[in-house]
C-alpha atoms as a PDB file:
ATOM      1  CA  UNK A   1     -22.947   7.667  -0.280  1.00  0.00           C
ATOM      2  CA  UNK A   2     -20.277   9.619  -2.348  1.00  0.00           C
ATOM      3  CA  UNK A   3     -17.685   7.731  -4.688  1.00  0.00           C
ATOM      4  CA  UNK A   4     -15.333   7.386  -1.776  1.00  0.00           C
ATOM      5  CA  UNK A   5     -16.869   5.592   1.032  1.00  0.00           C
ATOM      6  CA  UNK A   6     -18.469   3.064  -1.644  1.00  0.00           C
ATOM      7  CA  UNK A   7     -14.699   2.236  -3.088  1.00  0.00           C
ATOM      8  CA  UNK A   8     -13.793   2.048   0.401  1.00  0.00           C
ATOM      9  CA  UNK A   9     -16.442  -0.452   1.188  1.00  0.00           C
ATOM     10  CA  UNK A  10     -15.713  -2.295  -2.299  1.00  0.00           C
ATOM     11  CA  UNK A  11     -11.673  -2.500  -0.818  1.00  0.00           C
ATOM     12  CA  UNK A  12     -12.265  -3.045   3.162  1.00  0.00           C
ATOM     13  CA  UNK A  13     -15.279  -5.486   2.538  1.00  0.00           C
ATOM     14  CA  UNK A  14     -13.997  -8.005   0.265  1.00  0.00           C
ATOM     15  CA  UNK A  15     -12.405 -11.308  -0.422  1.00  0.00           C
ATOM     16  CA  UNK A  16      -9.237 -10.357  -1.472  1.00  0.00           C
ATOM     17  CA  UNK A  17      -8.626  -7.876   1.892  1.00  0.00           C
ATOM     18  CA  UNK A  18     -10.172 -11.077   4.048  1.00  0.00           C
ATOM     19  CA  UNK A  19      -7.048 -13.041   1.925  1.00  0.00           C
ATOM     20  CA  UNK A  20      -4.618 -10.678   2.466  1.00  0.00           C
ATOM     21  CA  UNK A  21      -5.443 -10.552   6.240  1.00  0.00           C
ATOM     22  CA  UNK A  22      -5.311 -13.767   7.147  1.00  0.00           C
ATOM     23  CA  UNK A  23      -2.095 -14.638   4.946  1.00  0.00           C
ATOM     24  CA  UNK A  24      -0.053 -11.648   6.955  1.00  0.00           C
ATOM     25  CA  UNK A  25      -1.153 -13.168  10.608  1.00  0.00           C
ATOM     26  CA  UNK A  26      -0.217 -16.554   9.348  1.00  0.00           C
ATOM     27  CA  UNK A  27       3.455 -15.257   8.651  1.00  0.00           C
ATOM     28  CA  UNK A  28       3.470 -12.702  11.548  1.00  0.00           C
ATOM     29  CA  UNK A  29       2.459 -16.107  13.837  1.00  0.00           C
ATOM     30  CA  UNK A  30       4.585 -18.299  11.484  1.00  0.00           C
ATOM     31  CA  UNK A  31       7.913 -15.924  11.452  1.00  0.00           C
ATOM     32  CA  UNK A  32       7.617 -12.604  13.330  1.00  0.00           C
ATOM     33  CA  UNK A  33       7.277  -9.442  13.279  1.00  0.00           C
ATOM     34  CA  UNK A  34      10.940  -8.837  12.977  1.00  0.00           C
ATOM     35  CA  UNK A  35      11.581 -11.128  10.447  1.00  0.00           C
ATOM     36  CA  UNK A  36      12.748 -11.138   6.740  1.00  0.00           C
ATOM     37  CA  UNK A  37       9.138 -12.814   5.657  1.00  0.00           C
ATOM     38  CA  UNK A  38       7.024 -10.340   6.999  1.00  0.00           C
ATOM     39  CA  UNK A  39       8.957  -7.830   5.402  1.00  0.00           C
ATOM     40  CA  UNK A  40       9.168  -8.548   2.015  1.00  0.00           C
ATOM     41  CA  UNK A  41       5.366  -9.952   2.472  1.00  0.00           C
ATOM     42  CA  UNK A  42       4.309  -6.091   2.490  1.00  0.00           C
ATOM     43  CA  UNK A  43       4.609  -4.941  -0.600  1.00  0.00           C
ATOM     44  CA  UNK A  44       2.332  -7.362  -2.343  1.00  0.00           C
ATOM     45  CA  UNK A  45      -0.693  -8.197   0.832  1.00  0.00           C
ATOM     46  CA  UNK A  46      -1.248  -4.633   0.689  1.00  0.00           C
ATOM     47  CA  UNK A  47      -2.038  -4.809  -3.006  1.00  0.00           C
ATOM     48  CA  UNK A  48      -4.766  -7.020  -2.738  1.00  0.00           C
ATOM     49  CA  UNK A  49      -7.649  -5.292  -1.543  1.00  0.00           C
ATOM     50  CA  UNK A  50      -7.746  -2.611  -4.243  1.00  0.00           C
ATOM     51  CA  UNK A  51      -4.818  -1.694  -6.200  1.00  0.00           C
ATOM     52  CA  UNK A  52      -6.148  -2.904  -9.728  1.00  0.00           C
ATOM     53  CA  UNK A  53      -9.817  -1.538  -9.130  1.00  0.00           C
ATOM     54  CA  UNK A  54      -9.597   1.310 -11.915  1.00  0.00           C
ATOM     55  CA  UNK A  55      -8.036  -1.806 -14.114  1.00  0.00           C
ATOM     56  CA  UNK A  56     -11.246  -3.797 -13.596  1.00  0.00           C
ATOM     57  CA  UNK A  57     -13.355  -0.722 -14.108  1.00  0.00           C
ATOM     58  CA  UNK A  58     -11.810   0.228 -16.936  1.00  0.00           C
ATOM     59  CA  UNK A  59     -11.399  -3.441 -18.770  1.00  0.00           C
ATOM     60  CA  UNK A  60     -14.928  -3.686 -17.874  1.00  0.00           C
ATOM     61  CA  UNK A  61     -16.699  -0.982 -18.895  1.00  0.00           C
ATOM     62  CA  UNK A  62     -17.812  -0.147 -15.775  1.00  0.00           C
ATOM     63  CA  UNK A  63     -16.532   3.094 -15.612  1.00  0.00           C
ATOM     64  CA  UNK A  64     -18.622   4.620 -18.016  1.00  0.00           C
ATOM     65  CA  UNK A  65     -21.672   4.817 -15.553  1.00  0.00           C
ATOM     66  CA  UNK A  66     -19.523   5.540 -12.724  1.00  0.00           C
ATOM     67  CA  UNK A  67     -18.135   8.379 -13.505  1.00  0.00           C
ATOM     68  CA  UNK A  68     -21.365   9.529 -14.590  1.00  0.00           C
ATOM     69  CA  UNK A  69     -22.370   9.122 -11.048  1.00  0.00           C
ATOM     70  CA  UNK A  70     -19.093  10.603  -9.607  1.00  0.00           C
ATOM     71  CA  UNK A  71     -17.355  13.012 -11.834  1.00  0.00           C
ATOM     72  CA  UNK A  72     -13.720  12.350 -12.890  1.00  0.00           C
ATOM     73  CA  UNK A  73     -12.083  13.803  -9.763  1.00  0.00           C
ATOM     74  CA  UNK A  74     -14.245  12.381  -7.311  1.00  0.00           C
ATOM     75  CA  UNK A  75     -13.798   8.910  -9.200  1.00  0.00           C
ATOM     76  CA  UNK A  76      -9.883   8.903  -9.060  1.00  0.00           C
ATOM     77  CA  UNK A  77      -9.708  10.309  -5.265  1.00  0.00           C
ATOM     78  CA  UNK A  78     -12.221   7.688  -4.053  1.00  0.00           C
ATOM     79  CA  UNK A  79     -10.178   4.914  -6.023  1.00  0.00           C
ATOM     80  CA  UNK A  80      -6.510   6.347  -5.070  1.00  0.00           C
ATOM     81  CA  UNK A  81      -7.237   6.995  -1.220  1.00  0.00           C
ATOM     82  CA  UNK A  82      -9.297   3.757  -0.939  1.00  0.00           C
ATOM     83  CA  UNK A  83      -6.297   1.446  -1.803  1.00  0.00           C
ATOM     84  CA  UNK A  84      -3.867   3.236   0.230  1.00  0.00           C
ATOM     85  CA  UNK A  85      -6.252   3.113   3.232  1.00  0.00           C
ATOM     86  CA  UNK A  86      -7.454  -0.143   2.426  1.00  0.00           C
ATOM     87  CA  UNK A  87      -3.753  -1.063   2.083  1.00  0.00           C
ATOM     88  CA  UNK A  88      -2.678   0.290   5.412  1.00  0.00           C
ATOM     89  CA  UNK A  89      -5.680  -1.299   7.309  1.00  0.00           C
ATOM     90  CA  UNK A  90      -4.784  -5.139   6.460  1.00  0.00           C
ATOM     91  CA  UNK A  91      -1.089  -4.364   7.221  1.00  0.00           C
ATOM     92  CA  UNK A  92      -2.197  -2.958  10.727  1.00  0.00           C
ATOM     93  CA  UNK A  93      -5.022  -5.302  11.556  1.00  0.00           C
ATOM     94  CA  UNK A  94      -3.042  -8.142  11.127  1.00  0.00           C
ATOM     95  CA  UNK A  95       0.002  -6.990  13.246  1.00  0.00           C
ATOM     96  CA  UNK A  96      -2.611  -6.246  15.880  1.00  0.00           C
ATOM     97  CA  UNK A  97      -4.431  -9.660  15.457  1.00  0.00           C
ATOM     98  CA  UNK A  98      -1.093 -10.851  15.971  1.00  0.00           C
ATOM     99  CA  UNK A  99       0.373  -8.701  18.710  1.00  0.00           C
ATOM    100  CA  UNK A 100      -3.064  -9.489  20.578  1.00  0.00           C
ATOM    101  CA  UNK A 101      -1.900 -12.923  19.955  1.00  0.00           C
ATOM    102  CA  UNK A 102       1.827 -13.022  20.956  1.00  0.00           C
ATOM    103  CA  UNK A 103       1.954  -9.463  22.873  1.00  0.00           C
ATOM    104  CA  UNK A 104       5.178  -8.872  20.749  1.00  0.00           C
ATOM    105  CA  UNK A 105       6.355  -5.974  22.256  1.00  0.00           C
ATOM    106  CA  UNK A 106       8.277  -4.810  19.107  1.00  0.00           C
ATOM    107  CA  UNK A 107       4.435  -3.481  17.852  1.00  0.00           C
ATOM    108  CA  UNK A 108       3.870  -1.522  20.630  1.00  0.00           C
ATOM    109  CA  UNK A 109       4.617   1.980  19.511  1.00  0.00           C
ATOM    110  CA  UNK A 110       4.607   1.084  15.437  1.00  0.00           C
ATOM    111  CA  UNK A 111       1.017   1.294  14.218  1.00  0.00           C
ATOM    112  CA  UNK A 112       1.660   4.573  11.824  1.00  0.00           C
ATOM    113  CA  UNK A 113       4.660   3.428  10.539  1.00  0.00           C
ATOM    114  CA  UNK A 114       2.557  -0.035   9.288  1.00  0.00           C
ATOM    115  CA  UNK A 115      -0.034   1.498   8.162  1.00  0.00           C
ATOM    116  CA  UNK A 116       1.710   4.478   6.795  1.00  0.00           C
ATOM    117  CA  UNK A 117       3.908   1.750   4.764  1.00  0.00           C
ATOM    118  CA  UNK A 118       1.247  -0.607   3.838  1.00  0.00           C
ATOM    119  CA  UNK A 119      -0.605   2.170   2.292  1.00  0.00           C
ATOM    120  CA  UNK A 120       2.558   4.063   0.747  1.00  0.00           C
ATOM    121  CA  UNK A 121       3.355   0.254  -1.247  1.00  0.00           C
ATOM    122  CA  UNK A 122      -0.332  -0.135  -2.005  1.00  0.00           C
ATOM    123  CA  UNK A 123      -0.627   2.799  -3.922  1.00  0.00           C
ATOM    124  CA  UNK A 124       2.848   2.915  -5.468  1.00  0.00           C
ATOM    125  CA  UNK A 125       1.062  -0.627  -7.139  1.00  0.00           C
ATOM    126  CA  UNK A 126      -1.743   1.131  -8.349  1.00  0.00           C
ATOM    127  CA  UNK A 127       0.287   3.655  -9.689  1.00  0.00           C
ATOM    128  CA  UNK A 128       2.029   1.195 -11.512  1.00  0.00           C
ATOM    129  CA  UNK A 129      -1.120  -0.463 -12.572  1.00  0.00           C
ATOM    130  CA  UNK A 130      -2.379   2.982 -14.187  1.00  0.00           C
ATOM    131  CA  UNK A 131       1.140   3.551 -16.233  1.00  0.00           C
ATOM    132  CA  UNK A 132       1.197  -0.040 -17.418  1.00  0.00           C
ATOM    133  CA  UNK A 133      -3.130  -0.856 -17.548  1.00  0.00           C
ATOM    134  CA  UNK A 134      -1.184  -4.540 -16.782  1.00  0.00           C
ATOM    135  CA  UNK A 135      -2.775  -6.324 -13.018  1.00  0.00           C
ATOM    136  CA  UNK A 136       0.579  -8.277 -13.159  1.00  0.00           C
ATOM    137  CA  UNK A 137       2.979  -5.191 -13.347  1.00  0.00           C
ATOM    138  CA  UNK A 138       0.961  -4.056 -10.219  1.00  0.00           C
ATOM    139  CA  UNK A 139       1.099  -6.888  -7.972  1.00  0.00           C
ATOM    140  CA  UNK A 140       4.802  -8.032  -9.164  1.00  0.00           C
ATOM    141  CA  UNK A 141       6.277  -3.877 -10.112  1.00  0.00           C
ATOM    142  CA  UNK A 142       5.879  -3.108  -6.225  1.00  0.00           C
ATOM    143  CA  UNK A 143       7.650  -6.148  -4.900  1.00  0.00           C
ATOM    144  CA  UNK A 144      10.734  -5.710  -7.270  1.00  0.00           C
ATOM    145  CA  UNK A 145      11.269  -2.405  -6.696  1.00  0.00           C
ATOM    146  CA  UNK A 146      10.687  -3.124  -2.781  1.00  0.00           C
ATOM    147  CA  UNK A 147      13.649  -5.708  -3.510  1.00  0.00           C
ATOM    148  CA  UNK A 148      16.070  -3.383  -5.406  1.00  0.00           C
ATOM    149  CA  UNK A 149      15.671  -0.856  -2.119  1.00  0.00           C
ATOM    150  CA  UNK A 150      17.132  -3.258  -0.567  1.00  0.00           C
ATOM    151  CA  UNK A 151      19.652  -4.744  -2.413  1.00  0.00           C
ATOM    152  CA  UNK A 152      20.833  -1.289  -2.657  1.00  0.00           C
ATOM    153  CA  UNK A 153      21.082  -0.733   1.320  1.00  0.00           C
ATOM    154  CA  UNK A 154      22.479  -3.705   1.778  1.00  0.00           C
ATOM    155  CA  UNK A 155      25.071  -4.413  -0.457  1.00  0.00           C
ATOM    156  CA  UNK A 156      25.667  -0.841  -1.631  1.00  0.00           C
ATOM    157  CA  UNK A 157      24.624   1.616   0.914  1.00  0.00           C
ATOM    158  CA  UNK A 158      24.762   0.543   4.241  1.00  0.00           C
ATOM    159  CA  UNK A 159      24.993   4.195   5.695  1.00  0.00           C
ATOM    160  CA  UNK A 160      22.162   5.423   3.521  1.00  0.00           C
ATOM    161  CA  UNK A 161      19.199   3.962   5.875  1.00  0.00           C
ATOM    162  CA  UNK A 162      16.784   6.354   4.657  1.00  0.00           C
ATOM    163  CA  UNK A 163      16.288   4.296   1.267  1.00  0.00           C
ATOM    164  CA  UNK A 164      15.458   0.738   3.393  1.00  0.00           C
ATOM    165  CA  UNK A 165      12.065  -0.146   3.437  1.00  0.00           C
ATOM    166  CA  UNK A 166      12.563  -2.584   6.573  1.00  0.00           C
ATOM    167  CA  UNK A 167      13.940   0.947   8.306  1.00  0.00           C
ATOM    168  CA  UNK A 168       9.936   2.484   7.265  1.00  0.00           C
ATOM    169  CA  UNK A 169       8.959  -0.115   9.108  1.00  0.00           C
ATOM    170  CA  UNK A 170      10.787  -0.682  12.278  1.00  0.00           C
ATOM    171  CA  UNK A 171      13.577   1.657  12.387  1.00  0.00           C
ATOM    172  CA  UNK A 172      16.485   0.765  14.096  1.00  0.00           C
ATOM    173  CA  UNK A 173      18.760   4.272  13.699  1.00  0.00           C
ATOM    174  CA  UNK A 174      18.109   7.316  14.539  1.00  0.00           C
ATOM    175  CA  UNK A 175      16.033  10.055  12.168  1.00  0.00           C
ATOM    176  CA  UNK A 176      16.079  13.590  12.482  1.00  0.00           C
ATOM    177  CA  UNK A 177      12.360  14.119  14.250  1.00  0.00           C
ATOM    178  CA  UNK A 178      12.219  10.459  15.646  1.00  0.00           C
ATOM    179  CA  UNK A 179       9.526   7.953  13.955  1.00  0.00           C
ATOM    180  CA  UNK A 180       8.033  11.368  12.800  1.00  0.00           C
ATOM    181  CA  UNK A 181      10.573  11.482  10.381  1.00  0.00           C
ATOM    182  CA  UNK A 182       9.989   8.576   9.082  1.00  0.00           C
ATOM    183  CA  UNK A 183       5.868   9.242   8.497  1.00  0.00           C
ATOM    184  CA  UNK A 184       7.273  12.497   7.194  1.00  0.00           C
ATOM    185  CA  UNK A 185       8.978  10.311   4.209  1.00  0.00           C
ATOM    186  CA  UNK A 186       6.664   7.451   3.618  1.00  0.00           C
ATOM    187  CA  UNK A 187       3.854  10.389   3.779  1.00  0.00           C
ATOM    188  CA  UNK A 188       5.395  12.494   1.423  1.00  0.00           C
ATOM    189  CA  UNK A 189       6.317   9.663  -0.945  1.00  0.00           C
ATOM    190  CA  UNK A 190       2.899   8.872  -0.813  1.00  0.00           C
ATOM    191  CA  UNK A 191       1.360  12.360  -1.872  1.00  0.00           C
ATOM    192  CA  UNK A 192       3.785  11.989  -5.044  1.00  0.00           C
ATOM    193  CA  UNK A 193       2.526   8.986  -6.251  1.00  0.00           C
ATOM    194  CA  UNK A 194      -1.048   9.763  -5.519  1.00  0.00           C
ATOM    195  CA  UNK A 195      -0.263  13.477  -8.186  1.00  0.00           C
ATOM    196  CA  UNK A 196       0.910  10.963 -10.710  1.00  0.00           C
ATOM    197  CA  UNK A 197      -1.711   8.500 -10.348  1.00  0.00           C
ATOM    198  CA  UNK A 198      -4.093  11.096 -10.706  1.00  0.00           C
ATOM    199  CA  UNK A 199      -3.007  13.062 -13.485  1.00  0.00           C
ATOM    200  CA  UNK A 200      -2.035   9.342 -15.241  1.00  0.00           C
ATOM    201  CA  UNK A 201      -6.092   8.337 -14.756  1.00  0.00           C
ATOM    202  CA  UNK A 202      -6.807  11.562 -15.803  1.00  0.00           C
ATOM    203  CA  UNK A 203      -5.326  11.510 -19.162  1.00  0.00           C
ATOM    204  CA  UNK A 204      -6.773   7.510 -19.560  1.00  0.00           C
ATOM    205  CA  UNK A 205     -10.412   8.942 -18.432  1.00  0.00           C
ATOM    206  CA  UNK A 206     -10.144  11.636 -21.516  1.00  0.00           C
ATOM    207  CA  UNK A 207     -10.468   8.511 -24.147  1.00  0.00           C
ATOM    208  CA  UNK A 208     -13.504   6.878 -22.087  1.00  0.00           C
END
């Protein structure tokens, strides 16, 4: 089993995703799909499964025989792409627990743009967990700057839609290639963080 699937595993498989999962279909059932709790909920249930796991590794020690195992590039892929898929999974599940519940017919046709924007927040915190090395910066850095997004939209920007993380999530204007342009945003987004975590870990592997 190569350094990937196991981190997957070690993210899907765990208490913190089971946490996470039942917490978002509580406030799905709670308040909605469509409503102002479920949106600013994303940004920090995706975090839990695995968006401090290099933090624990590294804090632990644990790394050392891992990457012996692994290699450096293997080790940061399999930790970067397990969060944001990990991420994205216990932002779709529960909507689909919860649309299987309530049929919510808002859900219908939005599976990639959850899951594209659970795992887009997910690894912006682990991102922010490898700049910082602080588990708090991570789980809090991703709400805030969720927040200030919209702040900004709202109060500043009304036209500018593109900067609105509810928008990633349920659009409600039109975008140049339909929801594709949306996925085409939140993807590439995504791909950017994922360079700088990776060349961040990189340079914090060097000293291990």
């Amino acid at each position: 089993m190569n350094s990937f699937e196991i981190d997957l595993r070690r993210a899907v498989f765990s208490g913190r995703f089971l946490i996470g999962l039942v917490i978002q279909i509580a406030i799905l059932y709670i308040s909605g799909f469509k409503s102002d709790l479920y949106y600013i909920s994303v940004p920090v249930l995706c975090t839990f499964p695995y968006s401090t796991a290099w933090l624990q590794d590294y804090q632990s020690g644990y790394i050392k025989p891992y990457l012996q195992r692994s290699g450096t590039a293997s080790y940061i892929m399999g930790k970067i792409l397990a969060c944001g898929i990990s991420g994205g999974l216990l932002e779709t599940a529960g909507c689909f627990i919860f649309y299987l519940i309530k049929s919510e017919e808002a859900l219908k046709n939005g599976w990639l743009l959850i899951f594209m924007s659970g795992m887009l927040w997910a690894v912006f915190s682990a991102t922010l967990a490898a700049i910082s090395e602080s588990r708090y910066i991570a789980f809090g850095g991703s709400f805030v700057v969720y927040y200030i997004l919209v702040m900004l939209h709202e109060r500043y920007f009304k036209k500018l839609y593109c900067i609105y993380p509810y928008e990633w999530l349920s659009p409600e204007h039109t975008w140049v290639f339909g929801i594709q342009g949306v996925v085409i945003l939140t993807m590439a987004i995504t791909i950017i963080l994922i360079f700088i975590y990776y060349e961040v870990l990189r340079r914090c592997i060097r000293n291990v």
